[in-house]
Protein backbone atom coordinates (compact mmCIF):
# COMPACT_ATOMS: atom_id res chain seq x y z
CA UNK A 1 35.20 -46.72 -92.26
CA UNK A 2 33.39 -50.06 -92.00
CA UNK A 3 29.49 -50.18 -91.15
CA UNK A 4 29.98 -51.18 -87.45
CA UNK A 5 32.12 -47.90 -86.74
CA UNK A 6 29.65 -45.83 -88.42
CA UNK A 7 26.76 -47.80 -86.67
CA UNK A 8 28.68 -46.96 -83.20
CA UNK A 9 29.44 -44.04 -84.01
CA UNK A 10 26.06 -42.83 -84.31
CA UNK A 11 25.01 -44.52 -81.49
CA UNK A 12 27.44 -42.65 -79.07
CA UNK A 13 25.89 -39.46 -80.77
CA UNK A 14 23.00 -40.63 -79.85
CA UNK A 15 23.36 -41.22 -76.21
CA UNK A 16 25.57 -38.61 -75.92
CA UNK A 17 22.69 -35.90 -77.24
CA UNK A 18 20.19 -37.83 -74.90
CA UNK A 19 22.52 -37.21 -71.76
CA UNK A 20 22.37 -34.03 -72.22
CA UNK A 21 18.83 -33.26 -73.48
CA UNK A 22 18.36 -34.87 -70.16
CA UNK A 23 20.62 -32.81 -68.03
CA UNK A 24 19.18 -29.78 -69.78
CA UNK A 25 15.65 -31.17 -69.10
CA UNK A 26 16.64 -31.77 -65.53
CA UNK A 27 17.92 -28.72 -64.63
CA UNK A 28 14.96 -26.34 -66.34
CA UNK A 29 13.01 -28.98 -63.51
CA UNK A 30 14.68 -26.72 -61.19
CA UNK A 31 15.14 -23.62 -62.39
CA UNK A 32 11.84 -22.88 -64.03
CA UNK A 33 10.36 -23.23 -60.77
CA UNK A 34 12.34 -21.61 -58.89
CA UNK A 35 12.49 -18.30 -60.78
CA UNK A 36 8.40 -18.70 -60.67
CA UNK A 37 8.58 -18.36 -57.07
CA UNK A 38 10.78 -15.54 -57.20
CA UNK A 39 9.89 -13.25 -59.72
CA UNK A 40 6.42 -11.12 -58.86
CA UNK A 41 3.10 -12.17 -59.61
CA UNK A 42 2.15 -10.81 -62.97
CA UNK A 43 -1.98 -11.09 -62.62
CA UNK A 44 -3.36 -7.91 -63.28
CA UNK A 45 -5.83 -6.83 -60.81
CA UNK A 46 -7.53 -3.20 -60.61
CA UNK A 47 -5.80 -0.53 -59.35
CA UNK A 48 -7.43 1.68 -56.51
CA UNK A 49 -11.26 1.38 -55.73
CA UNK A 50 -13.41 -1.05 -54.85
CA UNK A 51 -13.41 -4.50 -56.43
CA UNK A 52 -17.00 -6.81 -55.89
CA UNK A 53 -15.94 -10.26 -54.36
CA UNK A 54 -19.64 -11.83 -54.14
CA UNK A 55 -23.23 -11.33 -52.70
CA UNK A 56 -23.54 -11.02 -48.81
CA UNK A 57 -25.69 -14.32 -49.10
CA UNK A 58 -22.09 -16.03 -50.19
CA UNK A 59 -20.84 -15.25 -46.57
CA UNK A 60 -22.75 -16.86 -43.78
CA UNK A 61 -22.22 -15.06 -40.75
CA UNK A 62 -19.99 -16.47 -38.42
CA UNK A 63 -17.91 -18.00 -41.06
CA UNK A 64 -15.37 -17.29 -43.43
CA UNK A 65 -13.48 -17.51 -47.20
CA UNK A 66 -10.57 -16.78 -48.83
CA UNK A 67 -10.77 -14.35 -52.46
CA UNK A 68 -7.75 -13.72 -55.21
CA UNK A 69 -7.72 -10.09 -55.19
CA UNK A 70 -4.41 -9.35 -57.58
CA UNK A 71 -2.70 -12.02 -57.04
CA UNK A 72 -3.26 -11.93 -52.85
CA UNK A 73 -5.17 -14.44 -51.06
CA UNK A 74 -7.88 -12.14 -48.87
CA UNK A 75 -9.44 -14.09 -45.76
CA UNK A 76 -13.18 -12.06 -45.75
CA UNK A 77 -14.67 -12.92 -42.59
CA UNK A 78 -18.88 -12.77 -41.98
CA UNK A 79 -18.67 -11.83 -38.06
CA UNK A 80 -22.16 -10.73 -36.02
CA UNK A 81 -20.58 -6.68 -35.96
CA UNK A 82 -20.10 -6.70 -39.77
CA UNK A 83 -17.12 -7.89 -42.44
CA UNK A 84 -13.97 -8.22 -41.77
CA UNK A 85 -10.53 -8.69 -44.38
CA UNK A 86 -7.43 -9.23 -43.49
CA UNK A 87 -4.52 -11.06 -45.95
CA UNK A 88 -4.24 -14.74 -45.81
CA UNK A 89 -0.42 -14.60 -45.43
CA UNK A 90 0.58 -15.40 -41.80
CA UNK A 91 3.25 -13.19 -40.75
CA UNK A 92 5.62 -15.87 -39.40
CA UNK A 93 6.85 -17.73 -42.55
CA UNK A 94 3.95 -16.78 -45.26
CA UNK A 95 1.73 -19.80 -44.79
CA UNK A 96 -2.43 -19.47 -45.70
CA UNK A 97 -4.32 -18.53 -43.03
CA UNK A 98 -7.92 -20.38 -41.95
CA UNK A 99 -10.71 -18.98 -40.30
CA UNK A 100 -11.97 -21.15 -37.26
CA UNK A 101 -15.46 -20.65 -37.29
CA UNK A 102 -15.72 -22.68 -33.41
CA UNK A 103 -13.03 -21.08 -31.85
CA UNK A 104 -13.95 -17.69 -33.70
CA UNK A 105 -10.02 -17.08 -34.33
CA UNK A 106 -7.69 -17.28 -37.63
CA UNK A 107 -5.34 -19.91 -37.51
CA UNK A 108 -2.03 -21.15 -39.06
CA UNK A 109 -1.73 -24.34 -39.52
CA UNK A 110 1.93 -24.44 -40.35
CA UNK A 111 3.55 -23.32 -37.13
CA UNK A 112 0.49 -23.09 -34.49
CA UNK A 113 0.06 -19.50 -34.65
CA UNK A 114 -3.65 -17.73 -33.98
CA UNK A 115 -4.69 -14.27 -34.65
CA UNK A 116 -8.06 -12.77 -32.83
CA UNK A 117 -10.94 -11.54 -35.55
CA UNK A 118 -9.27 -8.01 -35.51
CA UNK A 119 -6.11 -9.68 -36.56
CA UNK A 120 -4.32 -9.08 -33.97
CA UNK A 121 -1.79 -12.00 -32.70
CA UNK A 122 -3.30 -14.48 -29.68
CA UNK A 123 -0.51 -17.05 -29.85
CA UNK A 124 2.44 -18.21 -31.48
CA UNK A 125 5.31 -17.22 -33.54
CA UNK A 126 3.68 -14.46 -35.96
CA UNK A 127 5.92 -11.55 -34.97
CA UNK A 128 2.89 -9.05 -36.20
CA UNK A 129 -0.94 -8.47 -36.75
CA UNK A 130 -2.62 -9.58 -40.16
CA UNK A 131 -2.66 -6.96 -42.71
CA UNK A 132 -6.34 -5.62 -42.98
CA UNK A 133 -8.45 -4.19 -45.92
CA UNK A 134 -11.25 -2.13 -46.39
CA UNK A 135 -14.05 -4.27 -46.79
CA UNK A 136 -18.07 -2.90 -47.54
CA UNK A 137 -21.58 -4.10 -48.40
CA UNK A 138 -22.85 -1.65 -51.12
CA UNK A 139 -26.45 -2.97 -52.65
CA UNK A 140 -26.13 -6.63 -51.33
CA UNK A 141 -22.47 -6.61 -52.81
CA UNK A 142 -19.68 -7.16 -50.68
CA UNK A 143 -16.95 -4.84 -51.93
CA UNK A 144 -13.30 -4.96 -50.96
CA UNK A 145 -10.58 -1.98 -51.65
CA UNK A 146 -7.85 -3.05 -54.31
């Protein structure tokens, strides 16, 4: 075999172990991700009781913000009668929920759906209330139940 057909040789090995180190790369692109998405969130949170989320001074009344409580996004709002939390999830398609501190309503931004400050639905195309938590102030501390 001459130099040139080994040179070419090794070439088409070459591109022919980059195509598909590329196809491989390309499809973990998509498959990583997706099986992310699907499989369970794996933070460990506690279990039972109540967790601390912040000092009552971090929640002006009137407005509100979202916590990571085990992996779920809590909206804790500061209203005039006292704390409320409810999940962040909308109930339509599983977008974040926002508190509205004019209008004094949660809103989804995805699909134009509002929820009053009990959670309950106003408007829109949730199909159900906001799931609520147990929320207290103990010593200044704003607890939440895990």
């Amino acid at each position: 075999m001459s130099k040139e057909n080994q040179m070419n040789l090794s070439q088409r090995d070459f591109l022919s172990w980059l195509l598909k180190g590329g196809v491989i790369l390309t499809l973990a692109g998509f498959i990583l991700p997706a099986i992310t998405y699907l499989l369970p969130l794996t933070r460990q949170a506690p279990v039972g009781g109540m967790v601390d989320v912040g000092k009552k001074e971090d929640f002006p009344t009137g407005a509100g913000r979202k916590v990571i409580l085990g992996g779920k996004v809590i909206l804790v709002i500061h209203l005039a009668s006292g704390f409320r939390a409810f999940s962040a999830t909308c109930t339509h398609l599983g977008c974040l929920v926002d508190w509205d501190e004019k209008k004094r309503q949660i809103a989804c931004p995805c699909h134009a759906g509002f929820f009053n400050s009990d959670g309950s639905v106003i408007s829109g195309p949730p199909p159900r209330r906001l799931m609520a938590y147990v929320i207290t102030v103990v010593n200044g501390r704003v607890m939440l139940s895990a």
